[in-house]
Protein backbone atom coordinates (compact mmCIF):
# COMPACT_ATOMS: atom_id res chain seq x y z
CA UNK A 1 42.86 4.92 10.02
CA UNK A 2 44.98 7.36 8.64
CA UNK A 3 48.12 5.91 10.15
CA UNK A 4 49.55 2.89 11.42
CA UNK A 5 49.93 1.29 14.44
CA UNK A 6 53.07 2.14 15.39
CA UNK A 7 52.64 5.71 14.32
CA UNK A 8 49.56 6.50 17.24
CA UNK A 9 51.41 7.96 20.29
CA UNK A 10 50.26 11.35 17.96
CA UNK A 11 47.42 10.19 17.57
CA UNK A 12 45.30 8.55 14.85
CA UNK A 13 41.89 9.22 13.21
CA UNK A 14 39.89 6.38 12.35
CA UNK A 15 37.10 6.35 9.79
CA UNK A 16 33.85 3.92 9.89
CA UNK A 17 32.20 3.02 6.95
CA UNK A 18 29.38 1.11 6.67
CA UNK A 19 29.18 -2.46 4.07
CA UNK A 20 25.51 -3.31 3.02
CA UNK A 21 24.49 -5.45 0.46
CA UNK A 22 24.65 -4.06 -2.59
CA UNK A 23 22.17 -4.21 -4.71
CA UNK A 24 19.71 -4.42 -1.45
CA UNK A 25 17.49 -7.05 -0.87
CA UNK A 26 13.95 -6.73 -2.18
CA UNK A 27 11.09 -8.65 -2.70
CA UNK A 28 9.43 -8.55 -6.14
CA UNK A 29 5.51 -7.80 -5.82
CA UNK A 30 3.08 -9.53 -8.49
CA UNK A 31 3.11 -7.72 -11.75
CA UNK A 32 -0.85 -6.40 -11.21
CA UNK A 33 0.43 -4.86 -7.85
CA UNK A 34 4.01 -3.01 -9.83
CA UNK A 35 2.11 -2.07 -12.41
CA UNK A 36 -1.16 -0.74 -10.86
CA UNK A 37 1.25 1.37 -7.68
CA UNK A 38 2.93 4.62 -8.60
CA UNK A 39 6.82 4.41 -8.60
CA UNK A 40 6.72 5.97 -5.00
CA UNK A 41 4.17 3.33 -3.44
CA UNK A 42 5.73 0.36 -5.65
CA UNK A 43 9.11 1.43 -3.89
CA UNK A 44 7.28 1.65 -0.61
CA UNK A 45 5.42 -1.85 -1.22
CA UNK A 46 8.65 -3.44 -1.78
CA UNK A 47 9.87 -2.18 1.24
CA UNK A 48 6.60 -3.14 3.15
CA UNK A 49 7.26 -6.68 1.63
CA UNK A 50 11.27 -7.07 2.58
CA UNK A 51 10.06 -5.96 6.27
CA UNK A 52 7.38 -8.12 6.24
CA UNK A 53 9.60 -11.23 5.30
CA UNK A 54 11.80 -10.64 8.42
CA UNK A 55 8.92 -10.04 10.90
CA UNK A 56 9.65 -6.34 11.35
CA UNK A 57 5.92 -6.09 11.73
CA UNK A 58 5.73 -1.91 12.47
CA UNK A 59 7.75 -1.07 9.88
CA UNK A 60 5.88 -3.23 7.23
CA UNK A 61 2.60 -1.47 8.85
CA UNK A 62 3.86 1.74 8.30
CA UNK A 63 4.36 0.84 4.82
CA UNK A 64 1.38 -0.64 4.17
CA UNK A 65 -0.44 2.49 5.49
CA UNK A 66 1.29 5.37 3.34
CA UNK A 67 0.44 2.96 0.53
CA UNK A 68 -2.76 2.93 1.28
CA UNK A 69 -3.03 6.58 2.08
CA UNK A 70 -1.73 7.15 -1.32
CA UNK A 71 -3.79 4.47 -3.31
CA UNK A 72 -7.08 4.88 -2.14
CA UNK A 73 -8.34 7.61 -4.04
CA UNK A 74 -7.15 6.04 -7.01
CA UNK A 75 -8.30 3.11 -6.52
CA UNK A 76 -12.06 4.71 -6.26
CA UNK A 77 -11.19 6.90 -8.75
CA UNK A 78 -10.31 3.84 -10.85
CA UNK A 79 -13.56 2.27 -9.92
CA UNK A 80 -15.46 5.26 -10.91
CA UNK A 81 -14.84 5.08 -14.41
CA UNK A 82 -15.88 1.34 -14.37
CA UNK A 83 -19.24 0.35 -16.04
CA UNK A 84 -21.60 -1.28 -13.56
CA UNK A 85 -25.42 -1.16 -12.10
CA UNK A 86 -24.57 2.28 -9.44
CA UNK A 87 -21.37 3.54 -11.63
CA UNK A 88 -23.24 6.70 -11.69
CA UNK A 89 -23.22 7.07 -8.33
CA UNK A 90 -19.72 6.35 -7.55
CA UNK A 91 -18.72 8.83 -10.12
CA UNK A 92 -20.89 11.45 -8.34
CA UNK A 93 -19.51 10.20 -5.11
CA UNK A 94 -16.47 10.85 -6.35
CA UNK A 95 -16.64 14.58 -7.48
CA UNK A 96 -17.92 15.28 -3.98
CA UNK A 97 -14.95 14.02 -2.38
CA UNK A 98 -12.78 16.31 -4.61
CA UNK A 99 -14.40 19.25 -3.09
CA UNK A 100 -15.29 18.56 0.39
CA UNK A 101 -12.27 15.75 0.79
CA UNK A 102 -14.19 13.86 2.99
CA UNK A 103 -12.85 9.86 2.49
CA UNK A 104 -15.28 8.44 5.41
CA UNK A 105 -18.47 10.01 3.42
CA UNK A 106 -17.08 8.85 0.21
CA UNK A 107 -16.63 5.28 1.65
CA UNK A 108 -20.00 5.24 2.78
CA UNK A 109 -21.89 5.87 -0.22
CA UNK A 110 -19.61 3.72 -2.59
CA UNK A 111 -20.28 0.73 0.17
CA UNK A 112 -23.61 0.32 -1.71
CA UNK A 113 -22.07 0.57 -5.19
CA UNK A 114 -19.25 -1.15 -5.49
CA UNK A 115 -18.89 -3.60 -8.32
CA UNK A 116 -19.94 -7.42 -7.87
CA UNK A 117 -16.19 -9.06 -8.17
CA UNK A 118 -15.24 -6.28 -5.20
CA UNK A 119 -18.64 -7.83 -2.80
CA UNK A 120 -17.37 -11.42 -3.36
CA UNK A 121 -15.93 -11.09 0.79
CA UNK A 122 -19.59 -10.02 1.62
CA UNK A 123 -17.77 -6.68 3.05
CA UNK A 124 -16.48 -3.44 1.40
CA UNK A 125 -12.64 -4.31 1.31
CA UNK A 126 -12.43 -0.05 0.28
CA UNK A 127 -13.57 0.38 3.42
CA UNK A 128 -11.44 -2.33 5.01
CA UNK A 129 -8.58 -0.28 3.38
CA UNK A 130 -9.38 2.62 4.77
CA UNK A 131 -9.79 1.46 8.38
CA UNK A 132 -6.44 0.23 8.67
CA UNK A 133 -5.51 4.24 8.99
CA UNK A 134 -7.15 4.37 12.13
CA UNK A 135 -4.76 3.70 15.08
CA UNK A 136 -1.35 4.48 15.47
CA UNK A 137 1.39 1.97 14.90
CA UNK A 138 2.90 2.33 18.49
CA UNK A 139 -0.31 0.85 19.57
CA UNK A 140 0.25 -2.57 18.42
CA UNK A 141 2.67 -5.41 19.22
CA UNK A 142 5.17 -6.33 16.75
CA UNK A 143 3.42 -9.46 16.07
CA UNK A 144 0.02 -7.95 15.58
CA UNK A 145 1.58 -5.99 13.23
CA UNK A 146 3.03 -8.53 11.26
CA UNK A 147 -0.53 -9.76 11.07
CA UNK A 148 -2.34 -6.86 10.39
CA UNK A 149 0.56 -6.14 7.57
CA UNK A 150 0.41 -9.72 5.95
CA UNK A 151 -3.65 -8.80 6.02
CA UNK A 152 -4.04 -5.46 3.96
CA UNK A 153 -1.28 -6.85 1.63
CA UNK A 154 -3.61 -9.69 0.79
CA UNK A 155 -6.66 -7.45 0.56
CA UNK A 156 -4.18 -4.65 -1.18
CA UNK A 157 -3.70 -7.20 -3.76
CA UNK A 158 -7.40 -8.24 -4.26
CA UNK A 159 -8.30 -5.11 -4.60
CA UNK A 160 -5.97 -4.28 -7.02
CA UNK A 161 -6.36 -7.57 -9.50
CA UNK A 162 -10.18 -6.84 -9.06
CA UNK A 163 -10.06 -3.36 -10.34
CA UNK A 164 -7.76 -4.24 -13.10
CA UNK A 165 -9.58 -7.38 -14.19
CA UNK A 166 -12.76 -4.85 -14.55
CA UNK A 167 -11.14 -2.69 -16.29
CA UNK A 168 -9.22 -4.83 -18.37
CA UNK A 169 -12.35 -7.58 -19.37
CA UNK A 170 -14.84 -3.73 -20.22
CA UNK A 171 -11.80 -2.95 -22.33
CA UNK A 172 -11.84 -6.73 -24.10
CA UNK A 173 -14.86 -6.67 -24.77
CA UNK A 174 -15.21 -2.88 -26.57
């Protein structure tokens, strides 16, 4: 307040300010994960992961999805210039998406491709990505968001390490 107690029968104005933590809580991702993200989606994934570790399930989702909405091209992009039986195809995949911009075709043909160490769940996990856009967030309970959060940040981070491990073992070896 600007004055005291005794001094209110004129009035007094009071100010509010707000005490957080400071610095703020966050949760450190994997190194793969901060060093594979961009510096907006690693700030985004840390924020997915602090909501996540208080059950705020929707906001972790929402999270989760931007990241993804932002990773996935890269992430085929990334795969693309991998060397592996159907590269070719990916690659070609690829430049059609940057023209026409349609992800659900691109998906589709890469399903085929993908590299052995990204079949190992016997499903496209790209394409299990990508579905996670579908819905809205307001459709789902706060717990089923939790889950479905906890979920692509598992396959999020498979993907990832997969990717880099194929990148990393081609680069080795040349």
């Amino acid at each position: 307040s600007d004055k005291s107690w005794d001094e209110r029968k004129d009035g007094i104005s009071i100010f509010i300010q707000k005490i957080g933590q400071f610095p703020s809580y966050e949760i450190e991702p994997e190194l793969a994960v901060q060093k594979y993200l961009t510096e907006e989606d690693l700030s985004n994934y840390k924020k997915a992961l602090t909501n996540l570790s208080v059950n705020f399930g929707i906001g972790a989702y929402a999270y989760f999805r931007r990241i993804i909405e932002n990773e996935i091209r890269r992430i085929i992009k990334d795969i693309s210039e991998l060397e592996f039986d159907g590269a070719e195809v990916v690659k070609q995949a690829y430049k059609s998406y940057e023209s026409d911009h349609q992800m659900s075709k691109l998906i589709d043909v890469i399903n085929r491709y993908l590299p052995n160490t990204l079949k190992q769940l016997g499903d496209n996990p790209i394409r299990l990505l990508y579905e996670q856009l579908s819905g809205g967030i307001h459709e789902f309970a706060e717990t089923e968001c939790v889950e479905k959060a906890k979920l692509i940040d598992i396959l999020l981070k498979f993907v990832i390490k997969k990717v880099n491990e194929e990148k990393y073992q081609l680069k080795d070896v040349r």
